[in-house]
N, C-alpha and C. Protein backbone atom coordinates (compact mmCIF):
# COMPACT_ATOMS: atom_id res chain seq x y z
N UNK A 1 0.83 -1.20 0.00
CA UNK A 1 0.00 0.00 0.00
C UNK A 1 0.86 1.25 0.00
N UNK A 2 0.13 2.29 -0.30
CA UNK A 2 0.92 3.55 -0.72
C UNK A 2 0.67 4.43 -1.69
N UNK A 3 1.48 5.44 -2.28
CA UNK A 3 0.72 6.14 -3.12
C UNK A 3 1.89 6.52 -4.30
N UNK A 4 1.66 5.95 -5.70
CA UNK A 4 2.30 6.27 -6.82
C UNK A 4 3.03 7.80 -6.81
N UNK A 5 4.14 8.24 -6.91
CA UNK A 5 4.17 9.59 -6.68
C UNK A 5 5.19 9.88 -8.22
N UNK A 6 5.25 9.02 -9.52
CA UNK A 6 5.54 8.86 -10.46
C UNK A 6 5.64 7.71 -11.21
N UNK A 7 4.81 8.13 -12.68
CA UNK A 7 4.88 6.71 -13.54
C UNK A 7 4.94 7.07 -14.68
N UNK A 8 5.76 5.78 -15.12
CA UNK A 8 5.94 5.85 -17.08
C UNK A 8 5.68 4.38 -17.28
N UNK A 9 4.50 4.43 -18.63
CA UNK A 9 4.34 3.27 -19.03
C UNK A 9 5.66 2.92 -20.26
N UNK A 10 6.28 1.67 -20.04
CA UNK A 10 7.28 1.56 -21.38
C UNK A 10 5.75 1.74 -22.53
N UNK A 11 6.77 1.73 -23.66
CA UNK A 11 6.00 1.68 -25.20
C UNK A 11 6.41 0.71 -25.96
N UNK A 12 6.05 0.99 -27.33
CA UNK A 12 6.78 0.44 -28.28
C UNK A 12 5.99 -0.85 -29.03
N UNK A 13 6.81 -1.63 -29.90
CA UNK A 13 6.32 -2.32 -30.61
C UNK A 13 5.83 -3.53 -30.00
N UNK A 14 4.82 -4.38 -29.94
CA UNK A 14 4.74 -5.54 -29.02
C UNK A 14 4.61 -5.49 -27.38
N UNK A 15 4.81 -4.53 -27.12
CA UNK A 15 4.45 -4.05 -25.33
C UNK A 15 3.61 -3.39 -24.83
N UNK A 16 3.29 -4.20 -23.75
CA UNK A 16 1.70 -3.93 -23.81
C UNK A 16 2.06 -3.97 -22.04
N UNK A 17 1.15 -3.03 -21.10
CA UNK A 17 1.33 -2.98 -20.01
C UNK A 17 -0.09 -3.00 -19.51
N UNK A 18 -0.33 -4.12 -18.93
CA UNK A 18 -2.05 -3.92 -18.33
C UNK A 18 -2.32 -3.41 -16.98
N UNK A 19 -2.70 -2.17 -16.50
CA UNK A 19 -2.49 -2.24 -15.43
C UNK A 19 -3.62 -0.45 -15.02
N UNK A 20 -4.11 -0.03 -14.14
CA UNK A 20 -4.94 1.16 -14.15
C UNK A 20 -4.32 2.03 -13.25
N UNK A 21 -3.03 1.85 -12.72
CA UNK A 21 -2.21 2.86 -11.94
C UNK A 21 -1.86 3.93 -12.62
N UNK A 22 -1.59 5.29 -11.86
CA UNK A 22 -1.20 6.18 -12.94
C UNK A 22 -0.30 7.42 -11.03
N UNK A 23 0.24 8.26 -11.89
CA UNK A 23 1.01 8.95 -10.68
C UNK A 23 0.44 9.69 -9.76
N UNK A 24 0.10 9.55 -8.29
CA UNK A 24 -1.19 10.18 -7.87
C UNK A 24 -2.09 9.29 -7.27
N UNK A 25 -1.95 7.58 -7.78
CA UNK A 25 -2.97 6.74 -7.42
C UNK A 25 -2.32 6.15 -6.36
N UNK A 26 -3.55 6.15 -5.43
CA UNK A 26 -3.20 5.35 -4.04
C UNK A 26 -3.21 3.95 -4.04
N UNK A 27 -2.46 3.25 -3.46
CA UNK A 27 -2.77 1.78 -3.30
C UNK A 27 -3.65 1.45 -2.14
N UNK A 28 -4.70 0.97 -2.43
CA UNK A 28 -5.50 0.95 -0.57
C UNK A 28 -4.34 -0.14 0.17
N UNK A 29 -5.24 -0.60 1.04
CA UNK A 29 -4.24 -1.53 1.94
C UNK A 29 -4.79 -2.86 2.09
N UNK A 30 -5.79 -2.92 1.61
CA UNK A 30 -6.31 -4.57 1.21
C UNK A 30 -6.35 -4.77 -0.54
N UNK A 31 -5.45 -4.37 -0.67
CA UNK A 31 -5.17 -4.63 -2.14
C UNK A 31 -4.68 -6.08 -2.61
N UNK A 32 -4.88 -6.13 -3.95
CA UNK A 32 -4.18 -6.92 -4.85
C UNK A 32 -2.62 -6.99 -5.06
N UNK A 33 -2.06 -7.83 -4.46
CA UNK A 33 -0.33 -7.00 -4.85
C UNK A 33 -0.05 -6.91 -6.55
N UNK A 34 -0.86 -7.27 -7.20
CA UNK A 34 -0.88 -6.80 -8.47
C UNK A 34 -1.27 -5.86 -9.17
N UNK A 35 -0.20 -5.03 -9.16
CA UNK A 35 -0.66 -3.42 -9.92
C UNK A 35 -0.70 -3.45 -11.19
N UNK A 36 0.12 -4.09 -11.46
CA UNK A 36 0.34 -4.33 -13.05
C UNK A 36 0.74 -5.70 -13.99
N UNK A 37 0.77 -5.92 -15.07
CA UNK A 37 1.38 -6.70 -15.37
C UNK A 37 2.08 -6.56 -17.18
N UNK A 38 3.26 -6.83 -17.14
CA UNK A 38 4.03 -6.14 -18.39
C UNK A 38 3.72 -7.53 -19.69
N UNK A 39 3.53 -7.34 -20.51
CA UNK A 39 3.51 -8.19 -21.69
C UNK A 39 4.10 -7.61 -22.59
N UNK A 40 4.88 -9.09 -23.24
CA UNK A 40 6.01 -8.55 -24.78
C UNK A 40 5.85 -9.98 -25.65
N UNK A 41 5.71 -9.50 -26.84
CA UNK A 41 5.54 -10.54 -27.52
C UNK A 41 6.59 -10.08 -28.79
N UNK A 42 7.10 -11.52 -29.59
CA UNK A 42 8.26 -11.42 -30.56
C UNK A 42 8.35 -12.65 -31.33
N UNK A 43 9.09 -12.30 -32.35
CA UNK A 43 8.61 -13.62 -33.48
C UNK A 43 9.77 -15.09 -32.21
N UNK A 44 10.71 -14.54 -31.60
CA UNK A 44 11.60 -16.17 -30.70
C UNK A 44 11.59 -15.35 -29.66
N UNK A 45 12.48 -16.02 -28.45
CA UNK A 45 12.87 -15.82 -26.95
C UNK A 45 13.91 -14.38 -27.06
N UNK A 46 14.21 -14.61 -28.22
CA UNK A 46 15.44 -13.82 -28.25
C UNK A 46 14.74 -11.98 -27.95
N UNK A 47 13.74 -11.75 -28.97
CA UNK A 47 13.67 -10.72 -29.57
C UNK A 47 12.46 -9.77 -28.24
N UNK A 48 11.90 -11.41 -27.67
CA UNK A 48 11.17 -11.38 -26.78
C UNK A 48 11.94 -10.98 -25.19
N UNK A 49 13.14 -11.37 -25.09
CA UNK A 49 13.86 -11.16 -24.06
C UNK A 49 14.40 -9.24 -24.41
N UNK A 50 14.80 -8.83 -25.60
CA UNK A 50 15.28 -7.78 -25.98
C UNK A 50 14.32 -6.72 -25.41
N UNK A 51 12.54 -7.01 -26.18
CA UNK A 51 11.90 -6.20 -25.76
C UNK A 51 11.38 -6.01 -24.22
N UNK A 52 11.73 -7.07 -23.33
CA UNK A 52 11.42 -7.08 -21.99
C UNK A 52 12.49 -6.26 -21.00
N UNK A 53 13.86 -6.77 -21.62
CA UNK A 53 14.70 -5.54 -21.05
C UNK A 53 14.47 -3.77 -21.60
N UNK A 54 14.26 -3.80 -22.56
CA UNK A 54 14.08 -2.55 -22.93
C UNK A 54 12.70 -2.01 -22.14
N UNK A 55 11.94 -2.62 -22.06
CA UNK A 55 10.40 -2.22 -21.43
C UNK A 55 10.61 -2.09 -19.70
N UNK A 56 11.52 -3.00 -19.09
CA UNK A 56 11.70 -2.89 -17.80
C UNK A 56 12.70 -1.33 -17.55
N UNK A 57 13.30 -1.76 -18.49
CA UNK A 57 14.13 0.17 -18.41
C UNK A 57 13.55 1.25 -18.45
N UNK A 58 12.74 1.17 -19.12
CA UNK A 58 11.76 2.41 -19.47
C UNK A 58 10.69 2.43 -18.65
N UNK A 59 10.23 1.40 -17.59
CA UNK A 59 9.56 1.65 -17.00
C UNK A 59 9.44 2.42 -15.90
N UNK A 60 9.04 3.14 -15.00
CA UNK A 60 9.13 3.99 -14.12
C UNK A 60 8.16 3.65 -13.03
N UNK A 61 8.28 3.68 -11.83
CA UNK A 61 6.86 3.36 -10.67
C UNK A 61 7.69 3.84 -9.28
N UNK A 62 7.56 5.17 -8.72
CA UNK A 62 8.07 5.97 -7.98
C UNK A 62 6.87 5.71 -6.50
N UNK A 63 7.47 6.03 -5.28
CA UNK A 63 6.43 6.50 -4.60
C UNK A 63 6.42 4.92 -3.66
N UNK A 64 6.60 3.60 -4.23
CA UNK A 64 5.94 2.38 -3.60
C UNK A 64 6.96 1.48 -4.14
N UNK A 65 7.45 0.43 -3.10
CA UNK A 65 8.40 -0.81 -3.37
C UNK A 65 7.49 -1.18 -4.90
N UNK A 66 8.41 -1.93 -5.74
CA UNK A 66 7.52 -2.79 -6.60
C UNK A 66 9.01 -4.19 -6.81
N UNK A 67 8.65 -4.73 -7.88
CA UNK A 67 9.57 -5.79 -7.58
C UNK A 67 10.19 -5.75 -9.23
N UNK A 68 10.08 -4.86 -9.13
CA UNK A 68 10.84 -4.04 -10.71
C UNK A 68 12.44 -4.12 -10.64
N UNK A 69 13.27 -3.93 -9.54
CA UNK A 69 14.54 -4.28 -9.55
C UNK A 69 14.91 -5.78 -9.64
N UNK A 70 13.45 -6.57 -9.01
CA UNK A 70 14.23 -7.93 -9.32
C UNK A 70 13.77 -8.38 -10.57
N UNK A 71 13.12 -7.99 -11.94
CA UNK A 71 12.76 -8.60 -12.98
C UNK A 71 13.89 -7.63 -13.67
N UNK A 72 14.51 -6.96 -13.40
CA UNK A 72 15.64 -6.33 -14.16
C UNK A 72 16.92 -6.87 -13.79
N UNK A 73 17.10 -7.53 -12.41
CA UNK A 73 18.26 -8.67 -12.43
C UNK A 73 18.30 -9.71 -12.71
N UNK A 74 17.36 -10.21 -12.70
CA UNK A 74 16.75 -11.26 -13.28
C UNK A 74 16.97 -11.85 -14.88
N UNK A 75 17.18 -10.25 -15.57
CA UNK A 75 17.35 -10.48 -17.28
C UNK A 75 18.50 -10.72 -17.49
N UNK A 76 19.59 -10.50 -16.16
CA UNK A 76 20.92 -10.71 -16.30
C UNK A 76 21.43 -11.78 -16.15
N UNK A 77 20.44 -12.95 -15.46
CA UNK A 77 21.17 -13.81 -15.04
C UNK A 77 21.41 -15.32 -16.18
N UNK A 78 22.57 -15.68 -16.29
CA UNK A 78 22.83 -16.53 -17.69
C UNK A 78 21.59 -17.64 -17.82
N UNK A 79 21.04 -17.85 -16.55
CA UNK A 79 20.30 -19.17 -16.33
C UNK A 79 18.71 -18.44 -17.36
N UNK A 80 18.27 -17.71 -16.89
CA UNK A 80 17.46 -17.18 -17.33
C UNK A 80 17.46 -16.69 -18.54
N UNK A 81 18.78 -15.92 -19.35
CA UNK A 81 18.67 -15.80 -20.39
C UNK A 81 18.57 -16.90 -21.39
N UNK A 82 19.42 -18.18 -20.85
CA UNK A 82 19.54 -19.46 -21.54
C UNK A 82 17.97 -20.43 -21.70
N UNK A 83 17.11 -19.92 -21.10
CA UNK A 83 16.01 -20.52 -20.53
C UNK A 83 16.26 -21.81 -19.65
N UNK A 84 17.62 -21.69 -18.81
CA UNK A 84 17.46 -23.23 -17.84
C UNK A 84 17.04 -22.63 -16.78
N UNK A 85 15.46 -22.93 -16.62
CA UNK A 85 14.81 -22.85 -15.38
C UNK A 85 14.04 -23.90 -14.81
């Protein structure tokens, strides 16, 4: 819970962000821990992994923990890029 105090939706080709938060919006406190959710779609893994780092960069969500630093270390890690999960 908390209150958005800045946001940027990524853009672009294939990215799609579903989510009704905007900068200003409160989180009540019996919430959903789901504010959002990011979608990328691409012809392989590859192009699909490209646009997910690029979309996690550009994303912005000020004001409230989110778990945005760990899907951006996450793109780093060899296991994950390799798909051995």
């Amino acid at each position: 819970p908390g209150k958005i105090t800045g946001f940027h939706s990524p853009g672009g080709l294939s990215v799609r962000l579903d989510s009704a938060i905007y900068a200003g919006y409160t989180i009540p406190p019996n919430y959903d821990s789901l504010i959002g959710k990011l979608i990328v779609h691409g012809r392989d893994r590859t192009e699909c992994m490209m646009r997910l780092r690029r979309a996690l960069d550009e994303m912005v969500i000020t004001g409230v923990e989110t778990t945005l630093p760990l899907f951006r270390e996450l793109m780093t890690e060899p296991d994950i890029i390799n798909g051995d999960y």
